[in-house]
PDB file of N, CA and C in Angstrom:
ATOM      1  N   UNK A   1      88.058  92.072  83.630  1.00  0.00           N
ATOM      2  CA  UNK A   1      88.144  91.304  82.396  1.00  0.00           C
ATOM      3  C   UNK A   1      88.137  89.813  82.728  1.00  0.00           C
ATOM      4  N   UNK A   2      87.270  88.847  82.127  1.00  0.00           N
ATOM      5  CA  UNK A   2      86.987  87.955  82.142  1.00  0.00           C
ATOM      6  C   UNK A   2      88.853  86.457  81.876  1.00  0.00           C
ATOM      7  N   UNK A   3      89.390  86.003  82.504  1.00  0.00           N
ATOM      8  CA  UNK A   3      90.812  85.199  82.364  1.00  0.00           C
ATOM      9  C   UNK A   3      90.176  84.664  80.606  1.00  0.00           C
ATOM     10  N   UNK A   4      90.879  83.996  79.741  1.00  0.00           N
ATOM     11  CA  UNK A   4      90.955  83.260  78.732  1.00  0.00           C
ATOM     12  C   UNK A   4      90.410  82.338  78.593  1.00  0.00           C
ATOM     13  N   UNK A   5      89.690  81.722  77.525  1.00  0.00           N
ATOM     14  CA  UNK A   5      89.251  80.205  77.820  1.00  0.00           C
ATOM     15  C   UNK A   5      90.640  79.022  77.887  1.00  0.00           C
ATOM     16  N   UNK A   6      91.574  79.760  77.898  1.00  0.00           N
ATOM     17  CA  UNK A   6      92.370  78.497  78.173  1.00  0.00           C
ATOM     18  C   UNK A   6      92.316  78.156  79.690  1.00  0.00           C
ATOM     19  N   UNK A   7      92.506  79.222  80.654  1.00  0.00           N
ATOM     20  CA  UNK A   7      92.181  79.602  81.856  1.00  0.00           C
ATOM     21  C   UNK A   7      91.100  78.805  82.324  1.00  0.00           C
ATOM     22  N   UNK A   8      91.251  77.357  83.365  1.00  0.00           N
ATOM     23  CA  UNK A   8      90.221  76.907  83.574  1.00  0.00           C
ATOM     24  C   UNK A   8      90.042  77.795  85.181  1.00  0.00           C
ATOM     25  N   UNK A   9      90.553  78.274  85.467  1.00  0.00           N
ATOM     26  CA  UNK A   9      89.713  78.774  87.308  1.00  0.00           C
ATOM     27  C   UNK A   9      90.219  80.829  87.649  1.00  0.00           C
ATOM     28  N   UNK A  10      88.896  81.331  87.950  1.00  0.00           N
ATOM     29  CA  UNK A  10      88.970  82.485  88.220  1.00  0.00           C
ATOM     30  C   UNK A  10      89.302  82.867  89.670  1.00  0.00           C
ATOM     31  N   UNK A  11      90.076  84.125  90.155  1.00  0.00           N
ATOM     32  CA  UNK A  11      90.549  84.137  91.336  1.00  0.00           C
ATOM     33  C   UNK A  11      89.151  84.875  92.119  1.00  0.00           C
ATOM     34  N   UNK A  12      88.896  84.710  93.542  1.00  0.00           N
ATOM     35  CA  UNK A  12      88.454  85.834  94.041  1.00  0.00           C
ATOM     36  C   UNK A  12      88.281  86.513  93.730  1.00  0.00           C
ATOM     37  N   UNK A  13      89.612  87.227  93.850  1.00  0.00           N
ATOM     38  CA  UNK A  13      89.526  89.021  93.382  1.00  0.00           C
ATOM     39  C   UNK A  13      88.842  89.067  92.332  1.00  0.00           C
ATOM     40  N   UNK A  14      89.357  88.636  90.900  1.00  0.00           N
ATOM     41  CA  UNK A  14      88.837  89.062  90.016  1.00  0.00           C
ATOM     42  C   UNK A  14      87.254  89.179  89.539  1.00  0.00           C
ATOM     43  N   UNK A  15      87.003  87.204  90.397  1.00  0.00           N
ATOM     44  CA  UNK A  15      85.230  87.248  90.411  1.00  0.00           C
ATOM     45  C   UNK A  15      84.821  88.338  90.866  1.00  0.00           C
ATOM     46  N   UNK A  16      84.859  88.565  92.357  1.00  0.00           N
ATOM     47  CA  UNK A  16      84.307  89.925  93.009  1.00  0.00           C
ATOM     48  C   UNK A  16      84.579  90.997  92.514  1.00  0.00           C
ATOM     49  N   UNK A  17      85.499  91.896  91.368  1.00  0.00           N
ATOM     50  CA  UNK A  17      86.032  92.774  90.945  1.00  0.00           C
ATOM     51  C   UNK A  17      84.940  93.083  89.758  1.00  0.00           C
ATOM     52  N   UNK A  18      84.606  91.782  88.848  1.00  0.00           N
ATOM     53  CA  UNK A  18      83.671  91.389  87.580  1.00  0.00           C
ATOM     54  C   UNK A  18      82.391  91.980  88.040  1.00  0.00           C
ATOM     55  N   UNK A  19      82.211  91.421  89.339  1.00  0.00           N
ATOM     56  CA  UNK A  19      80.236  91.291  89.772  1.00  0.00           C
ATOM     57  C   UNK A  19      80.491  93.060  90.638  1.00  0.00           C
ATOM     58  N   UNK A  20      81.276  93.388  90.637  1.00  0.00           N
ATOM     59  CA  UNK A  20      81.361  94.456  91.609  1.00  0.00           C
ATOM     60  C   UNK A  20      80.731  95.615  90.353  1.00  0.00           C
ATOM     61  N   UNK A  21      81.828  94.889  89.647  1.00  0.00           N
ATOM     62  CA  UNK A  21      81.190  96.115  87.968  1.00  0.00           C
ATOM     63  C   UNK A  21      80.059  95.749  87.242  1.00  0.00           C
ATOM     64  N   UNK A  22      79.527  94.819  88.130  1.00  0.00           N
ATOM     65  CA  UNK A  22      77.924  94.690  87.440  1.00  0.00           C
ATOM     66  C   UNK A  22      78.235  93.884  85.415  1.00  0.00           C
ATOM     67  N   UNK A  23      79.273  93.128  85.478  1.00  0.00           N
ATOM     68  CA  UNK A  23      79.841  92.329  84.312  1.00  0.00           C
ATOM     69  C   UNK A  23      78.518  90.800  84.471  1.00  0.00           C
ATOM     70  N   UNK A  24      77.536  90.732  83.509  1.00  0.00           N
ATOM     71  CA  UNK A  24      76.763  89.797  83.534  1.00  0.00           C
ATOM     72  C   UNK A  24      77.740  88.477  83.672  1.00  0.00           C
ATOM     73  N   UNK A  25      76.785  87.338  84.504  1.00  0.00           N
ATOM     74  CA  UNK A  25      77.290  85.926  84.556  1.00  0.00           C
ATOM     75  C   UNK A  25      76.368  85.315  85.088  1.00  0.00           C
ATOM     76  N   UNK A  26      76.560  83.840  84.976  1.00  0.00           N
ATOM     77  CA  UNK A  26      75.581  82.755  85.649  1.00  0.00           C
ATOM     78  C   UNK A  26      76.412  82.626  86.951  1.00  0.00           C
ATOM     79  N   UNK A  27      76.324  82.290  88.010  1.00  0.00           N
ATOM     80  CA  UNK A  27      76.641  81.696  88.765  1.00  0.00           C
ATOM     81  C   UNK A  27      76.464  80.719  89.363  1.00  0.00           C
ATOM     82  N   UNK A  28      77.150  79.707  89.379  1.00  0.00           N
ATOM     83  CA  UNK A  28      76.565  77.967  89.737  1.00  0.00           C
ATOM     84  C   UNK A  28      77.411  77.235  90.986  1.00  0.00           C
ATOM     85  N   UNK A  29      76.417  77.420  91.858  1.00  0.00           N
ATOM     86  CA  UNK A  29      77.110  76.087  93.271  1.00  0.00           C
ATOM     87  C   UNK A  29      77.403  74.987  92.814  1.00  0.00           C
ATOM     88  N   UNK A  30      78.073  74.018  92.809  1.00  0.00           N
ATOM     89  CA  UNK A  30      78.092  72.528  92.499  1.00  0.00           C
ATOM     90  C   UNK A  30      78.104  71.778  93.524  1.00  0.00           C
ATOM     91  N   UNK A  31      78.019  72.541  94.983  1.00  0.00           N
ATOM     92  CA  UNK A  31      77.474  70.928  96.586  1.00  0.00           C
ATOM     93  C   UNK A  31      76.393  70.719  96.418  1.00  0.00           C
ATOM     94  N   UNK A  32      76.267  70.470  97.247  1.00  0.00           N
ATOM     95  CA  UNK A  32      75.171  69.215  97.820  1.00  0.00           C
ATOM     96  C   UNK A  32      74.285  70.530  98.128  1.00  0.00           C
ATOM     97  N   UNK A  33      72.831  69.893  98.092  1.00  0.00           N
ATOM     98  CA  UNK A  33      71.580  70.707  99.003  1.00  0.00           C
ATOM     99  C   UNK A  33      71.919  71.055 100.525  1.00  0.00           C
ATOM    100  N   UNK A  34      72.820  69.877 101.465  1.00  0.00           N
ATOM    101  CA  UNK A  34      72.913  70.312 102.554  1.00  0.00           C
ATOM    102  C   UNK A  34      73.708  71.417 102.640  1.00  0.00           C
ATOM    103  N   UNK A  35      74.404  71.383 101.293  1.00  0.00           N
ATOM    104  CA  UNK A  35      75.717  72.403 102.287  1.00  0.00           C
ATOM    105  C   UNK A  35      75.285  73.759 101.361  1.00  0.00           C
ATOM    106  N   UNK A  36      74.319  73.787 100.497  1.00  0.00           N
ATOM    107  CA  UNK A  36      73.828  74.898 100.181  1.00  0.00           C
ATOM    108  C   UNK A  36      72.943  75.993 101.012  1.00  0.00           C
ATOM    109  N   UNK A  37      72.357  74.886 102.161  1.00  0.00           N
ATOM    110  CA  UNK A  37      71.419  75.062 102.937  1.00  0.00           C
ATOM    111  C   UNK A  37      72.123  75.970 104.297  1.00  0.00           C
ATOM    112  N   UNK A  38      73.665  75.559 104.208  1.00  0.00           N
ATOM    113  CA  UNK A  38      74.970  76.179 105.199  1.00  0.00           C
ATOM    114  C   UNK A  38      75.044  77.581 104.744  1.00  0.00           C
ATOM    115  N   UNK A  39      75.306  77.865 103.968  1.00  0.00           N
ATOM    116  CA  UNK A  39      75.782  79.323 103.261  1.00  0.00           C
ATOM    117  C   UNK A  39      76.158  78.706 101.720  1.00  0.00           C
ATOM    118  N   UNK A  40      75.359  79.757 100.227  1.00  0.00           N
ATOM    119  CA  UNK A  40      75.768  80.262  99.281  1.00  0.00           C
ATOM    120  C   UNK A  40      75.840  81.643  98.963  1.00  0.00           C
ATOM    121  N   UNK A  41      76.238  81.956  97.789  1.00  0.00           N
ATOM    122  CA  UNK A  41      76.632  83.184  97.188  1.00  0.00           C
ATOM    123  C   UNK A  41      75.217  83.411  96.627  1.00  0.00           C
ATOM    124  N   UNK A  42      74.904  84.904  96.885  1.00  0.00           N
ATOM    125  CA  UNK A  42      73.797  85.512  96.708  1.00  0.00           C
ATOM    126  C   UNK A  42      73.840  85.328  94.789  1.00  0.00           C
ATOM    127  N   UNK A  43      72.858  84.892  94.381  1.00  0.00           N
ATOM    128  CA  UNK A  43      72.472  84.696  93.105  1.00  0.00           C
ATOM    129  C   UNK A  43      72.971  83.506  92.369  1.00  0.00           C
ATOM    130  N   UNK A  44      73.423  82.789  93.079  1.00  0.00           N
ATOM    131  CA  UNK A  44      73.590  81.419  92.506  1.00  0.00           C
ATOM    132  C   UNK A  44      72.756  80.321  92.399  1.00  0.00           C
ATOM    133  N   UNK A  45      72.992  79.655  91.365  1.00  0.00           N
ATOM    134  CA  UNK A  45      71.729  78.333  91.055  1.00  0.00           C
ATOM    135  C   UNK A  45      72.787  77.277  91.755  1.00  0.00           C
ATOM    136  N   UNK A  46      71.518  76.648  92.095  1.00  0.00           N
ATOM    137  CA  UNK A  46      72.315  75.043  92.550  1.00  0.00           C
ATOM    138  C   UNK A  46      72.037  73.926  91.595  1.00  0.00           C
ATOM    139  N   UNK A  47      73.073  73.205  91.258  1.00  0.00           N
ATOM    140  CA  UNK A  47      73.382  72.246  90.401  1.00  0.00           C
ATOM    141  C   UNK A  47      74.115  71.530  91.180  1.00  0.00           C
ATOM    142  N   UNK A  48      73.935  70.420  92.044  1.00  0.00           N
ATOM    143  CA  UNK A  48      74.705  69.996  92.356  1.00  0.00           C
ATOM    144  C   UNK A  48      75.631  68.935  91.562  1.00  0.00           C
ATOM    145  N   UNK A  49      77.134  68.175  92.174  1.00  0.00           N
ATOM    146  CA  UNK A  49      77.658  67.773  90.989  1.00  0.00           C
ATOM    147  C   UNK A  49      77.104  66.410  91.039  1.00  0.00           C
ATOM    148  N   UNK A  50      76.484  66.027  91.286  1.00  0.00           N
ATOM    149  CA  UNK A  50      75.696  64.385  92.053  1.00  0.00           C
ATOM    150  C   UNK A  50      75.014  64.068  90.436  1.00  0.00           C
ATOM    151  N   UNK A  51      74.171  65.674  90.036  1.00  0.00           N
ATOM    152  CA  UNK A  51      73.188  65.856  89.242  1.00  0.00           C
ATOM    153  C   UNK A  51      74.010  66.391  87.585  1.00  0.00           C
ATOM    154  N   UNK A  52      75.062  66.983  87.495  1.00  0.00           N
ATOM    155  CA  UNK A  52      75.746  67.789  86.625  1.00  0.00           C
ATOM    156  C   UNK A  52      75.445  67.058  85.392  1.00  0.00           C
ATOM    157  N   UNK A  53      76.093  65.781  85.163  1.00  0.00           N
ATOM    158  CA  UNK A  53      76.168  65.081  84.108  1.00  0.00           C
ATOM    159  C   UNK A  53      74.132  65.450  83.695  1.00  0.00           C
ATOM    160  N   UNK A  54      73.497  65.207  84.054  1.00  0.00           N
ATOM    161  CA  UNK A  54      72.052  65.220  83.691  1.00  0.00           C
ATOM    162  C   UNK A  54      71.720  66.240  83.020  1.00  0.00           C
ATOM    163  N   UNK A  55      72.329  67.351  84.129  1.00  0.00           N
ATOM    164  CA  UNK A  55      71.208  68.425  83.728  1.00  0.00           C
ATOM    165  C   UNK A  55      72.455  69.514  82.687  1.00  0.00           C
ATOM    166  N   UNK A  56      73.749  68.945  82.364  1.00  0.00           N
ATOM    167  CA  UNK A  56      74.381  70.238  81.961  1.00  0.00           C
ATOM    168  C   UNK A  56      73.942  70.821  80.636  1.00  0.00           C
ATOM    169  N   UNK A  57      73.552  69.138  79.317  1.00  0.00           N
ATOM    170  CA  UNK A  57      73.344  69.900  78.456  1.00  0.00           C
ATOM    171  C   UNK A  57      71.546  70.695  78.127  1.00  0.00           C
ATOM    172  N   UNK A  58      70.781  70.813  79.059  1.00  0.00           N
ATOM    173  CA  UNK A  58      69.740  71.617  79.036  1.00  0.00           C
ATOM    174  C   UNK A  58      70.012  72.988  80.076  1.00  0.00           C
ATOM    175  N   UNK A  59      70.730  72.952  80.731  1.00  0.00           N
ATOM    176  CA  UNK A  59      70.932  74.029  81.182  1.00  0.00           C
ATOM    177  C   UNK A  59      72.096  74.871  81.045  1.00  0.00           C
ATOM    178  N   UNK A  60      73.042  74.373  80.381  1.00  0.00           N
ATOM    179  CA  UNK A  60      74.038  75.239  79.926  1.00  0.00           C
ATOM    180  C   UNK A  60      74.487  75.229  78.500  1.00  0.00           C
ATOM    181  N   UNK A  61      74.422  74.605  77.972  1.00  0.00           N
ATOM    182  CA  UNK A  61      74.632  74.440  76.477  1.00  0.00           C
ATOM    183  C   UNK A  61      74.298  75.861  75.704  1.00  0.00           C
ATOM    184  N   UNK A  62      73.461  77.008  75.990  1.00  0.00           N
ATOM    185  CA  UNK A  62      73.119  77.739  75.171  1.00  0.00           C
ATOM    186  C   UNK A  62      73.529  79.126  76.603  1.00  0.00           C
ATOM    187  N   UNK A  63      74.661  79.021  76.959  1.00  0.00           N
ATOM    188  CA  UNK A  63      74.563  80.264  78.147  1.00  0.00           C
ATOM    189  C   UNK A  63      74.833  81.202  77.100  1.00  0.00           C
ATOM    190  N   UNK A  64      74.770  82.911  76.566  1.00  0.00           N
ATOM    191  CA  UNK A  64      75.513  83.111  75.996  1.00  0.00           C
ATOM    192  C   UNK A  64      76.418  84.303  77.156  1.00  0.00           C
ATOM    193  N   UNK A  65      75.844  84.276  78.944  1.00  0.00           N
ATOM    194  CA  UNK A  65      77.279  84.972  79.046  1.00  0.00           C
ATOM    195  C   UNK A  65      77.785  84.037  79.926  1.00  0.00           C
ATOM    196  N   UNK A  66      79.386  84.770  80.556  1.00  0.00           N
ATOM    197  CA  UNK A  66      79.660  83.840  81.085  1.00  0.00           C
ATOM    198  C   UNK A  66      79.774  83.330  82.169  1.00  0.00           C
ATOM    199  N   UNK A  67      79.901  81.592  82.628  1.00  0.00           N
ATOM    200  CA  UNK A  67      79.640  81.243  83.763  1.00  0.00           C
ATOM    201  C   UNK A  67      80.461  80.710  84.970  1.00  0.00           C
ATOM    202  N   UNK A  68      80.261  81.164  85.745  1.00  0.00           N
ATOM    203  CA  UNK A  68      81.270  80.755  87.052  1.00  0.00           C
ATOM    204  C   UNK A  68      80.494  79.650  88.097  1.00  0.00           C
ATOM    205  N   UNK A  69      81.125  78.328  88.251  1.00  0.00           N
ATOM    206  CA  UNK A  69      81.046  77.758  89.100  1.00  0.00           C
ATOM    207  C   UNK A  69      81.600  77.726  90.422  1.00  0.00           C
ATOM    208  N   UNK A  70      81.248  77.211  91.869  1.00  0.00           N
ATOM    209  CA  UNK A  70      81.901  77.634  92.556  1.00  0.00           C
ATOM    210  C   UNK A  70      81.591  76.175  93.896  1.00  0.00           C
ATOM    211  N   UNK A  71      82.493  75.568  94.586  1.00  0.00           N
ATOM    212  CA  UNK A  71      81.867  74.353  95.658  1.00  0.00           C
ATOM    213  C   UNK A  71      82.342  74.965  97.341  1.00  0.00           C
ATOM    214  N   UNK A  72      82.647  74.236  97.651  1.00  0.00           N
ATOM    215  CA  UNK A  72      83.946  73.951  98.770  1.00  0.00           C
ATOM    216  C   UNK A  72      84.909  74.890  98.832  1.00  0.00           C
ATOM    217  N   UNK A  73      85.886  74.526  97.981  1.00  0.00           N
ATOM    218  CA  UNK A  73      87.232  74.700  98.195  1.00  0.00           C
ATOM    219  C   UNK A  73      87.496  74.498  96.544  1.00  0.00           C
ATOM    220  N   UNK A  74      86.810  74.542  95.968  1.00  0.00           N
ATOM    221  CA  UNK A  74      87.308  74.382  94.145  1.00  0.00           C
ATOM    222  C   UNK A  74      87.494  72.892  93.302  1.00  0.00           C
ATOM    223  N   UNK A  75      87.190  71.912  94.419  1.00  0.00           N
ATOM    224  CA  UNK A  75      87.928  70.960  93.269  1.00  0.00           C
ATOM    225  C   UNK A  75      86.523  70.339  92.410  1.00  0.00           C
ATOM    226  N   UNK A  76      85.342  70.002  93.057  1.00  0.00           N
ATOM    227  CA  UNK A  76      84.155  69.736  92.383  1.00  0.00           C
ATOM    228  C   UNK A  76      83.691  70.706  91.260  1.00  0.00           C
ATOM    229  N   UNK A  77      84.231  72.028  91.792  1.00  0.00           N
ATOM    230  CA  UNK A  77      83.604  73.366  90.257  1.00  0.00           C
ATOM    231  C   UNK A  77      84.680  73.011  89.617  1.00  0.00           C
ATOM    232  N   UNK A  78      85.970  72.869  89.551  1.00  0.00           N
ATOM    233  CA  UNK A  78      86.758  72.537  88.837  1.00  0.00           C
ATOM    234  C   UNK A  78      86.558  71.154  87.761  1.00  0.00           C
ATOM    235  N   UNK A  79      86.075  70.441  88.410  1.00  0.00           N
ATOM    236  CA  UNK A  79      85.358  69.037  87.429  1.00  0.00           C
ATOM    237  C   UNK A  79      84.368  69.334  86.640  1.00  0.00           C
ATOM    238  N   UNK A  80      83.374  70.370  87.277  1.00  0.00           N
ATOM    239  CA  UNK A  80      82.327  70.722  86.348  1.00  0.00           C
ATOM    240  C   UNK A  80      82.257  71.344  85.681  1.00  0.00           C
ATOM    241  N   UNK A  81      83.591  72.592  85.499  1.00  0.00           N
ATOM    242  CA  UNK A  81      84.093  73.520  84.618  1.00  0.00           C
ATOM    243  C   UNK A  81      84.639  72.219  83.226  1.00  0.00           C
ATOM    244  N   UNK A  82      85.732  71.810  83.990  1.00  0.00           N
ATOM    245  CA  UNK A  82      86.294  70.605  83.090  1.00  0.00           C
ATOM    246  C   UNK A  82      85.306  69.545  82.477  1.00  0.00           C
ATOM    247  N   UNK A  83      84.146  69.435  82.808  1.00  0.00           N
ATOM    248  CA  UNK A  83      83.176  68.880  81.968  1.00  0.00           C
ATOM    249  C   UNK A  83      82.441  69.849  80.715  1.00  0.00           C
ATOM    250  N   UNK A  84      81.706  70.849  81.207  1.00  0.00           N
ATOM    251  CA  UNK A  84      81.582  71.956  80.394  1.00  0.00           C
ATOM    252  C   UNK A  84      82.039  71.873  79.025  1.00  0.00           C
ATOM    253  N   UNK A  85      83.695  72.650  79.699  1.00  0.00           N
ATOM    254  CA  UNK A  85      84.750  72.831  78.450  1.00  0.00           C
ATOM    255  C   UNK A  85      84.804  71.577  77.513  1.00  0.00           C
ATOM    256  N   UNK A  86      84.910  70.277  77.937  1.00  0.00           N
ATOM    257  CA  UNK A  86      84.543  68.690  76.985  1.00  0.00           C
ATOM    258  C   UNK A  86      83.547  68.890  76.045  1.00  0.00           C
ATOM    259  N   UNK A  87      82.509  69.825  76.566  1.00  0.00           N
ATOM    260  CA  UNK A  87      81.502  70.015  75.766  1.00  0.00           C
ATOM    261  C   UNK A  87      81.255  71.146  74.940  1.00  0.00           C
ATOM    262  N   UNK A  88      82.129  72.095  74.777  1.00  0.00           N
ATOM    263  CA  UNK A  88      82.135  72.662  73.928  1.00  0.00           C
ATOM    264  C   UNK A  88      81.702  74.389  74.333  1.00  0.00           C
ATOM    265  N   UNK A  89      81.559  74.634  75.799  1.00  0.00           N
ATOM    266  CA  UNK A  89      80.904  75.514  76.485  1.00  0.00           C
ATOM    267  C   UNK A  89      82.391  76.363  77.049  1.00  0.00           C
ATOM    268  N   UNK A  90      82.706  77.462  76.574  1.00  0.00           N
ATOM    269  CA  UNK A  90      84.002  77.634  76.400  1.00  0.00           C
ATOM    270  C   UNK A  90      84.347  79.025  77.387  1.00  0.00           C
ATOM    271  N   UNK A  91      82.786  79.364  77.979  1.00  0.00           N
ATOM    272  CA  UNK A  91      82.634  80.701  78.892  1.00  0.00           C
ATOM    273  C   UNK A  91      82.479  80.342  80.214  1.00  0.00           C
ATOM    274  N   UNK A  92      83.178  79.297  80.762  1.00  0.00           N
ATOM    275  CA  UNK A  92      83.154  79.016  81.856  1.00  0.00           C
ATOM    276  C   UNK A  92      83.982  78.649  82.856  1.00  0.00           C
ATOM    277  N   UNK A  93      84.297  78.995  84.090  1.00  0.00           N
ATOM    278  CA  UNK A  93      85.622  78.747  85.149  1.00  0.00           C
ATOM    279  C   UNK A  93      85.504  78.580  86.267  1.00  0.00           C
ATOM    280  N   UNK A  94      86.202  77.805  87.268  1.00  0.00           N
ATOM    281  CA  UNK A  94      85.887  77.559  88.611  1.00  0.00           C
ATOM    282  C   UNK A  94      86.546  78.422  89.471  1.00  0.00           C
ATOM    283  N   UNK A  95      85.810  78.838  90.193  1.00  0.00           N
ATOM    284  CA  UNK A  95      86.104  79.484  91.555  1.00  0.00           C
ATOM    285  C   UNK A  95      87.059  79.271  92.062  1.00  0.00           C
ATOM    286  N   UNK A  96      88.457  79.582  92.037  1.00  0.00           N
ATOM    287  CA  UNK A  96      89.189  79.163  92.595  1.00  0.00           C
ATOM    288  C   UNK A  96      89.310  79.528  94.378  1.00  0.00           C
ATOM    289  N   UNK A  97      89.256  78.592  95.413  1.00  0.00           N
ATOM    290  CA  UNK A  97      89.237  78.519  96.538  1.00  0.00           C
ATOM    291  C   UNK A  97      88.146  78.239  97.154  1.00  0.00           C
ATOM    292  N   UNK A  98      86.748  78.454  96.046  1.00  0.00           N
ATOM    293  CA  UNK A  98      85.633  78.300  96.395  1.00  0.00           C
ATOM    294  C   UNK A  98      84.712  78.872  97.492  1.00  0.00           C
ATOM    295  N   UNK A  99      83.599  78.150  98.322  1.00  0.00           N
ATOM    296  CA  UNK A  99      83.346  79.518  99.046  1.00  0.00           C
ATOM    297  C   UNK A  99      84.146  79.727 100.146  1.00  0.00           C
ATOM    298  N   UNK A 100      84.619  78.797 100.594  1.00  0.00           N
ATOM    299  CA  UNK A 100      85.897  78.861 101.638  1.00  0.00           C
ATOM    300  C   UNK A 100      86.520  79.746 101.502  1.00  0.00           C
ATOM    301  N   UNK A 101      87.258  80.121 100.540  1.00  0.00           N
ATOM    302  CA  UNK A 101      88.191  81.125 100.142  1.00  0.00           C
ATOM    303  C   UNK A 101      87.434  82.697 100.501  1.00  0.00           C
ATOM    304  N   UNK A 102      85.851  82.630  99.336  1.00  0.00           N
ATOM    305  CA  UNK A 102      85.329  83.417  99.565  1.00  0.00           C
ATOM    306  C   UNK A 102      84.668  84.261 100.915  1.00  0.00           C
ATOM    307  N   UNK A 103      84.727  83.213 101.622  1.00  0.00           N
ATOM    308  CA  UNK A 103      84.497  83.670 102.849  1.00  0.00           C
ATOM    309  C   UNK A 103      84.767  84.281 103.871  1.00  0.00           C
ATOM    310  N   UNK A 104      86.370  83.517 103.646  1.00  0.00           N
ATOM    311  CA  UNK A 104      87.737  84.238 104.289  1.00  0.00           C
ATOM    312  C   UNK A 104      87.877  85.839 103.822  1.00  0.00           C
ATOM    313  N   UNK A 105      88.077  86.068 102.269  1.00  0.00           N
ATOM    314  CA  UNK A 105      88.524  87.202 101.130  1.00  0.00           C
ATOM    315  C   UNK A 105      87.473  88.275 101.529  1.00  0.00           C
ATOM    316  N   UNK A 106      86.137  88.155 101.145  1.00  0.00           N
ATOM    317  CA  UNK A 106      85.195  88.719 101.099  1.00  0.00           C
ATOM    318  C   UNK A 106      84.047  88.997 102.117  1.00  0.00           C
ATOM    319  N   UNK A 107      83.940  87.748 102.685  1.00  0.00           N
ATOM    320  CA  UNK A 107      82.266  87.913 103.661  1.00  0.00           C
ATOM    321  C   UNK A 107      83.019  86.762 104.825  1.00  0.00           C
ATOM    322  N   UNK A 108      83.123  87.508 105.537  1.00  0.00           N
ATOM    323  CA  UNK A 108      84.029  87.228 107.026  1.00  0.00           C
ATOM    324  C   UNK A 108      82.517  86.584 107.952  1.00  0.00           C
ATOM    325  N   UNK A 109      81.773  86.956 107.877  1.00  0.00           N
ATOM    326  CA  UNK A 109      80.135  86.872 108.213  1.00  0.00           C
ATOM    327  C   UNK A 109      79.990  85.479 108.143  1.00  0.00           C
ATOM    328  N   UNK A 110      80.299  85.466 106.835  1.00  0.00           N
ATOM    329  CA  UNK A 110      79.174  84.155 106.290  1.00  0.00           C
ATOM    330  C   UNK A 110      79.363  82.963 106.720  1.00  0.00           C
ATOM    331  N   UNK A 111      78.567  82.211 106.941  1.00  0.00           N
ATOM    332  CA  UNK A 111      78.428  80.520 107.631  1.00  0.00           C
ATOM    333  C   UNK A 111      79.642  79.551 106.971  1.00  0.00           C
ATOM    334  N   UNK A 112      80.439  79.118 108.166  1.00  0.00           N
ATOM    335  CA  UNK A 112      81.846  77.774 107.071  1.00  0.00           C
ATOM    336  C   UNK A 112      81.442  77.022 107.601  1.00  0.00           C
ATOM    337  N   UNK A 113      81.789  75.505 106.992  1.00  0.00           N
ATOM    338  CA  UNK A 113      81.431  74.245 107.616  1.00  0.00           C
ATOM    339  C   UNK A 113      82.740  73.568 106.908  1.00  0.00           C
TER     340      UNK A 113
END
């Protein structure tokens, strides 16, 4: 089950628990190209947050499911969640721990920087 829109950041578990059950969502990086180029999460768009302000209201303004951002360590998806929500986009939450976290939790494999 998807946290509340009061709820600005989703845990691990629960992200991976959501996508595990095949629960539709966008998924959005908010680094940089380089560090996308390090390791992302399989099916994510890159937006970086350099670019966010530009591109949010043509690309998210009309999501109708919902969307998870995700950076670093959470605090950039957390700004871009918190921009979002300013705007009126009320299906959306940051990764909490980001892929760091995720990496550790889930995919022990995958590339950290």
């Amino acid at each position: 089950m998807w946290p509340t829109p009061e709820t600005l950041e989703i845990s691990i578990a629960d992200f991976h628990a959501l996508q595990q059950a095949g629960e539709p969502h966008r998924l959005i990086d908010c680094r940089e190209a380089d560090e996308w180029d390090i390791c992302h999460l399989q099916g994510a768009e890159l937006t970086p947050l350099s670019r966010f302000a530009q591109e949010a209201s043509e690309r998210f303004a009309e999501t109708p499911v919902p969307i998870v951002i995700y950076c670093h360590h959470g605090m950039r998806s957390g700004q871009a969640a918190h921009f979002l929500r300013q705007r009126g986009v009320e299906n959306v939450w940051s990764l909490r721990g980001g892929i760091a976290q995720w990496a550790e939790e889930i995919a022990p494999e995958m590339a950290r920087y």
